[in-house]
Protein backbone atom coordinates (compact mmCIF):
# COMPACT_ATOMS: atom_id res chain seq x y z
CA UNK A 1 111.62 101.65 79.00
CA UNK A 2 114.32 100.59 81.39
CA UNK A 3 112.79 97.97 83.74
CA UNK A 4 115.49 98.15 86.11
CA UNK A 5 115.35 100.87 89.19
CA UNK A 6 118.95 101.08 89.68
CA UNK A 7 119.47 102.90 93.16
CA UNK A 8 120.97 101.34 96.36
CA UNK A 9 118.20 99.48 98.25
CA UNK A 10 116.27 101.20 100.49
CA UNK A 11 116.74 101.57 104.14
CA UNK A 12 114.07 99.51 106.37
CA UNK A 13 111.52 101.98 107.96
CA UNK A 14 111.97 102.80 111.83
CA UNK A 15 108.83 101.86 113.45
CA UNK A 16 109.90 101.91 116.77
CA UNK A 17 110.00 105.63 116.37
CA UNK A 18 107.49 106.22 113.44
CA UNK A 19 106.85 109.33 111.74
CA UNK A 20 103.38 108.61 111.26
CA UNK A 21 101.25 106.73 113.66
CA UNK A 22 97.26 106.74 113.47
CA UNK A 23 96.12 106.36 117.43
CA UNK A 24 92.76 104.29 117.15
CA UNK A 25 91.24 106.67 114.68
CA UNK A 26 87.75 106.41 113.98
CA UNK A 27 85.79 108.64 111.83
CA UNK A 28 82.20 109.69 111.02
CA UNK A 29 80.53 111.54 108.38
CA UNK A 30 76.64 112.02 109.94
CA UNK A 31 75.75 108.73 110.91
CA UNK A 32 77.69 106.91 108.60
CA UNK A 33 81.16 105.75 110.12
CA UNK A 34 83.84 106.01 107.41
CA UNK A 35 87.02 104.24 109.95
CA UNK A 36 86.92 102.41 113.29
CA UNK A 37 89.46 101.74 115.72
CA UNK A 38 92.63 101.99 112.84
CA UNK A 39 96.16 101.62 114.69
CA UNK A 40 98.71 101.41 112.45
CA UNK A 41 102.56 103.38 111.95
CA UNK A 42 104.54 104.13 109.48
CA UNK A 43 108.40 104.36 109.94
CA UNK A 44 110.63 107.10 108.62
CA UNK A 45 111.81 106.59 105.13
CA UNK A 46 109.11 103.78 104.48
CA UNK A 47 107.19 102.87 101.69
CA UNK A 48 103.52 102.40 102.67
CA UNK A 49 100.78 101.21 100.62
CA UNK A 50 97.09 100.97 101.73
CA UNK A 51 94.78 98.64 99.65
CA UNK A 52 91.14 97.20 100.14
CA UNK A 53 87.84 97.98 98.42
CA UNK A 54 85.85 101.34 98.01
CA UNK A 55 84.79 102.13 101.04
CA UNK A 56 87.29 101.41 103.34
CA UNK A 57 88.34 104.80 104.01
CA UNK A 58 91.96 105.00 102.01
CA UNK A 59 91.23 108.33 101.03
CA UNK A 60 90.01 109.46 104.42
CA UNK A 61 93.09 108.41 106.22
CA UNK A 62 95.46 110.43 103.69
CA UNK A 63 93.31 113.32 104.31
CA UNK A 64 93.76 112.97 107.91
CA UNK A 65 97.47 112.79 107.58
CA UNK A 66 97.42 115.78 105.37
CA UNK A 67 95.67 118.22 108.20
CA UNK A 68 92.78 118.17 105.88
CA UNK A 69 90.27 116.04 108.09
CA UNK A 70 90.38 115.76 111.86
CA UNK A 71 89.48 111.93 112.85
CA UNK A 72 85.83 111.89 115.01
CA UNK A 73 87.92 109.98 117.72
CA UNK A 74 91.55 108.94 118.85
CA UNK A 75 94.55 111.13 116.96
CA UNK A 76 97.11 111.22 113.83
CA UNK A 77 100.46 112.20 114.89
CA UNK A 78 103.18 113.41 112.52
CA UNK A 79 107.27 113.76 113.71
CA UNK A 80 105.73 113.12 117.27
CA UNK A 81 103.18 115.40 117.49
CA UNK A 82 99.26 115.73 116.93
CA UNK A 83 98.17 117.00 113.32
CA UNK A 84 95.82 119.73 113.42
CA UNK A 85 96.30 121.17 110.11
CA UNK A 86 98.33 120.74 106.78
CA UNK A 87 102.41 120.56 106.96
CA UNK A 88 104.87 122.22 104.62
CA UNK A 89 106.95 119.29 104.64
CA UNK A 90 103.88 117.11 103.67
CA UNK A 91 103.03 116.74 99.85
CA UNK A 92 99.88 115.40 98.24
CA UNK A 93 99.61 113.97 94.93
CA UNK A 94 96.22 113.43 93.33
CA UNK A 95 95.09 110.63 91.00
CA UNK A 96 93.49 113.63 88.82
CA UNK A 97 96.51 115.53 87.50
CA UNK A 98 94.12 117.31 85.03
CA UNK A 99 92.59 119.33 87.60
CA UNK A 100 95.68 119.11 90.04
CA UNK A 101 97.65 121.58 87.65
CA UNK A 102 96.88 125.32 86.64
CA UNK A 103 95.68 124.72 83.04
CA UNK A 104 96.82 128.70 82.62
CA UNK A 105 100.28 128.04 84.20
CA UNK A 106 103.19 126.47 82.13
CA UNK A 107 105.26 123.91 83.14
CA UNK A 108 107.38 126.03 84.79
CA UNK A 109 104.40 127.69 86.50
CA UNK A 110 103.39 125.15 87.77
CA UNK A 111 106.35 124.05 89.48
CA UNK A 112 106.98 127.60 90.64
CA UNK A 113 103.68 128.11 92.30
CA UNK A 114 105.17 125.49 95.49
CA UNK A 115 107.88 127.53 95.63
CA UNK A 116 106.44 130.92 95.59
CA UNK A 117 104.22 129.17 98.23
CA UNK A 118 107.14 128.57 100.16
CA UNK A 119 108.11 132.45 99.94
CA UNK A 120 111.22 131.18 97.86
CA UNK A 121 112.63 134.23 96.69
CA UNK A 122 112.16 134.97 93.17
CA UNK A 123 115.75 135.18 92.03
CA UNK A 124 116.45 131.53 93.33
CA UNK A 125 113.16 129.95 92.03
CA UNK A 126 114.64 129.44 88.04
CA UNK A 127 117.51 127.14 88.50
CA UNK A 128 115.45 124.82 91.28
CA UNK A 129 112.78 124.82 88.56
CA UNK A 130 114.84 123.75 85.91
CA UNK A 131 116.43 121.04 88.04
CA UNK A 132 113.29 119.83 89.37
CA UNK A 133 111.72 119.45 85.44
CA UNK A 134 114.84 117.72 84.41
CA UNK A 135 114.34 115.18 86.74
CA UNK A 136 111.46 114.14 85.84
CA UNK A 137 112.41 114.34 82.10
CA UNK A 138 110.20 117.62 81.25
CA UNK A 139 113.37 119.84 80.70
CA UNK A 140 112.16 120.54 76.80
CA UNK A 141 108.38 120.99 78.03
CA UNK A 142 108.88 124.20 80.29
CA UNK A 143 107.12 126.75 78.52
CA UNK A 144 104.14 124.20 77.45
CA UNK A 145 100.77 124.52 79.23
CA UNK A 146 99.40 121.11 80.77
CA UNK A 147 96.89 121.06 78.01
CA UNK A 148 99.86 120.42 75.30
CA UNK A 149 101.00 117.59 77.47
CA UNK A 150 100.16 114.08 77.53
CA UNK A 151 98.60 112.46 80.61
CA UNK A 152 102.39 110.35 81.59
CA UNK A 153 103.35 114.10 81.41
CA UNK A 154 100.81 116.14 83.31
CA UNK A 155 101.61 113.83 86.11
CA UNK A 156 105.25 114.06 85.73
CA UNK A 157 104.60 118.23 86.43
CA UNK A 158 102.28 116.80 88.99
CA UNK A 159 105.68 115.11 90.15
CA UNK A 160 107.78 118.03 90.51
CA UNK A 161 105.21 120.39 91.99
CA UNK A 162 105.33 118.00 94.73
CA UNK A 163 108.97 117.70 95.21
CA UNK A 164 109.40 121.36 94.91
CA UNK A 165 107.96 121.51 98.26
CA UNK A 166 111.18 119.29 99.61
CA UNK A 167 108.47 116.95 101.17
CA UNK A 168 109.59 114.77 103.63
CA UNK A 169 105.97 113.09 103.25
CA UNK A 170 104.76 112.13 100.02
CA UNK A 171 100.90 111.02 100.23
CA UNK A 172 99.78 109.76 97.07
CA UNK A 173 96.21 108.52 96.43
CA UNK A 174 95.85 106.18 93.08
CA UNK A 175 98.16 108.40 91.12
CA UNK A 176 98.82 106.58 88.45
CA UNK A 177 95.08 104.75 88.04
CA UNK A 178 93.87 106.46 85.04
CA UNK A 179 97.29 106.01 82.92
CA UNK A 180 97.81 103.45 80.51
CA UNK A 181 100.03 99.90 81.70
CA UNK A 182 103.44 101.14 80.23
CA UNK A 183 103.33 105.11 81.16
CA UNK A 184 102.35 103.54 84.55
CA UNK A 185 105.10 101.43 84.35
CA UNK A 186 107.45 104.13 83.82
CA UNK A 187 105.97 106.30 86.25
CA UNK A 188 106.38 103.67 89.28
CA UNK A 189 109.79 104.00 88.24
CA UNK A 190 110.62 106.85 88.52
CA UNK A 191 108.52 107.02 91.37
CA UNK A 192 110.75 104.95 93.66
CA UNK A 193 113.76 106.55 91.85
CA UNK A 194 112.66 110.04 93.25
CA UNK A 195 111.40 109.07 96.56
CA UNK A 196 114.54 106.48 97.51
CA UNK A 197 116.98 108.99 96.37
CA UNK A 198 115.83 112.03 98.60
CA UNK A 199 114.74 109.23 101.74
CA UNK A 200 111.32 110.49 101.44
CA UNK A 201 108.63 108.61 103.08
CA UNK A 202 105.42 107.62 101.42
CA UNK A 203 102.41 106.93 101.72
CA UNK A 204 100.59 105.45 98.83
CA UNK A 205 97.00 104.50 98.20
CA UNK A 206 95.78 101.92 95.49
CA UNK A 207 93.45 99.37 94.10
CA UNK A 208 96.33 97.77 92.54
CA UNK A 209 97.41 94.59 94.43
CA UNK A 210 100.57 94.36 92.09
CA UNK A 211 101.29 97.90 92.39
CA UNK A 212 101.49 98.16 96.36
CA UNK A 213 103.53 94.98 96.28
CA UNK A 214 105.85 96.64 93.80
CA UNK A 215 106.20 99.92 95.47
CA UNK A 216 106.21 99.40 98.70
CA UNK A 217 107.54 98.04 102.00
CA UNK A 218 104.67 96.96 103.54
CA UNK A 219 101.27 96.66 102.65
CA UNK A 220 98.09 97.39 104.79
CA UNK A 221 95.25 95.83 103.85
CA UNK A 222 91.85 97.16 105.33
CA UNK A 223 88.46 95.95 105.44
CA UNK A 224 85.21 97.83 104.42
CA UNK A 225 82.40 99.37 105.95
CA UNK A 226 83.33 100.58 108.16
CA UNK A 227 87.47 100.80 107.17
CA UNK A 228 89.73 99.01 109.59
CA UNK A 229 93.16 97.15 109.44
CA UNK A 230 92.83 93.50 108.89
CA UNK A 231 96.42 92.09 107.97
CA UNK A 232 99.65 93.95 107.16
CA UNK A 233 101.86 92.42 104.54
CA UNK A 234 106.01 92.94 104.47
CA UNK A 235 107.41 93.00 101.24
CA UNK A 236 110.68 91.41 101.54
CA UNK A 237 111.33 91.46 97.99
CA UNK A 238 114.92 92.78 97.37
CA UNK A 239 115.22 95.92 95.66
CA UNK A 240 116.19 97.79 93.40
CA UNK A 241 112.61 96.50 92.15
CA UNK A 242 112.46 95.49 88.01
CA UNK A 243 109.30 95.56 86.53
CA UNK A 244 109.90 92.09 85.06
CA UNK A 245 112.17 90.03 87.57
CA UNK A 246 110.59 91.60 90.63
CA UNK A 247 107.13 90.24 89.29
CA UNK A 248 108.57 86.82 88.70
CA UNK A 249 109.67 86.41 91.73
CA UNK A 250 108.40 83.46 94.27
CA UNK A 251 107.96 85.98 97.20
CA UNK A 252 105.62 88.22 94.88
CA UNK A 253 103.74 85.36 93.50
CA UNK A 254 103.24 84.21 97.35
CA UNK A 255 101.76 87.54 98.62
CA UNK A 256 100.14 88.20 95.24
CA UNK A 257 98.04 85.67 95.45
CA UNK A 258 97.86 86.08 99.46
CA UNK A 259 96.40 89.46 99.07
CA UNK A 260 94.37 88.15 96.55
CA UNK A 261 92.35 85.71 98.38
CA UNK A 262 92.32 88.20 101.10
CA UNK A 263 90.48 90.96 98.53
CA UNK A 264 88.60 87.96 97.18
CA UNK A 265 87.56 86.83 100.81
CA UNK A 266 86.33 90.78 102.28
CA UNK A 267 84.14 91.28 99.08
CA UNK A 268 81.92 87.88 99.72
C-alpha cells in the first residue's frame, strides 16, 4: 500500500466567504431536540470533519446540507443561498455501500445511473465511465455486479458514483467504518487523492478521532444531547498526509490526545 498521498498540498479553505454555513440551526424530532443553536462554516475547497458521540446530531446536519431535512429553526446556506432541497452539485456517500449500490447493476451501471441522472447523453456516458472506474482502480471490474466485489471495492463503485455527479460537495457520513484497518487505509487515500485533485470540498462525518485528524482541515467537535459545537480543532499538519509519518507527528500526537480528553470529558 503506498502510505504516501503524493499531490500538492491543499489550498486553505475560504471562510470569510464559505460555501457552507449552518445559521444557528436547531432541530427537533417530536419533543426530542436532535441540534441547538449550531453556527459553524465551512470554506470552499475545505476538508471538514465532524466528530462527537451518538447522539450529537452528525448525521442530521449532513442531511440538512443535503436538502434532505429542513432544520426546526435558523437556516443552512449553500454557494450563498438557503437550501431547500437536494443539489446536483452535492454528493452523498453512505457508510453502507451494500445497500448504496444496485445489487442488479454492474459496475458500470452503477456508475452510469448518476449520469443518466444527470440527462448525460447516452453516447458520451462510456468513456466518462471508464475513466471514472479507472480511477478508482475498478477498470478490470466493470461488468461485475457489487455482489462479486469485495467490501474495499463496493465502496470504491460507491466512489465513482459519487464523482460521476462532478460534485463540488462531497458529504460523507462514516464511510469507511465497517472496512477493515488496511482497506481503510487505502481508501483515506485515495480519498484525499480524489477530492484534492478536483478541489472538491468535503464534508466528512466520523467516530474516528485519528481519521478526522488525518483527513481533514479542521475538526468540529460537538457535544451530545442535544448536538452543539463545543471546540473546533485546525489541523496544521502539512500535507501531502502519510499514513505513517503524518501519525508520528508531534502536532497529531498533541490534538490526538486533545480530542481525546475532550471525547473522554463529554461522555462523563
Amino acid at each position: 500500500m503506498d502510505t504516501n498521498v503524493a499531490i500538492a498540498p491543499r489550498a486553505a479553505g475560504d471562510t470569510a466567504e464559505p460555501l457552507i454555513r449552518f445559521h444557528n440551526v436547531s432541530h427537533s424530532f417530536g419533543s426530542r431536540q436532535i441540534i441547538d443553536n449550531v453556527d459553524f462554516s465551512v470554506g470552499r475547497s475545505e476538508f471538514v470533519c465532524l466528530i462527537g458521540p451518538s447522539g450529537c446530531g452528525k448525521t442530521t446536519l449532513l442531511r440538512m446540507v443535503g436538502g434532505l431535512l429542513t432544520p426546526s429553526m435558523g437556516e443552512v446556506t449553500y454557494a450563498g443561498h438557503r437550501v431547500d432541497g437536494p443539489e446536483s452539485d452535492v454528493a452523498f456517500m453512505f457508510q453502507d455501500y451494500s445497500k448504496a449500490l444496485l445489487p442488479w447493476r454492474t459496475a458500470s451501471g452503477n456508475v452510469s445511473l448518476a449520469l443518466e441522472a444527470a440527462r448525460v447523453p447516452r453516447a458520451e456516458r462510456a468513456p466518462r465511465i471508464e475513466a471514472l472506474l479507472a480511477k478508482v482502480g475498478l477498470s478490470r471490474h466493470a461488468d461485475h455486479y457489487p455482489a462479486q466485489l469485495s467490501g474495499g471495492m463496493q465502496q470504491r463503485l460507491q466512489i465513482a458514483r459519487c464523482l460521476a455527479q462532478d460534485p463540488a460537495v462531497l458529504l460523507m457520513d462514516e464511510p469507511f467504518g465497517a472496512l477493515d484497518a488496511m482497506t481503510r487505509q487505502a481508501l483515506q487515500d485515495e480519498m484525499l487523492r480524489l477530492i484534492e485533485t478536483s478541489a472538491t470540498t468535503a464534508l466528512f462525518v466520523t467516530h474516528d478521532l485519528e481519521e478526522a485528524l488525518y483527513l481533514g482541515d479542521r475538526v468540529i467537535a460537538l457535544y451530545p444531547n442535544p448536538g452543539r459545537v463545543a471546540q473546533i480543532f485546525d489541523v496544521k499538519l502539512p500535507r501531502p498526509r502519510n499514513q505513517l509519518t503524518s501519525r508520528e507527528d508531534p502536532e497529531f500526537l498533541r490534538l490526538r490526545r486533545e480530542i481525546f480528553d475532550f471525547i473522554r470529558e463529554g461522555e462523563t
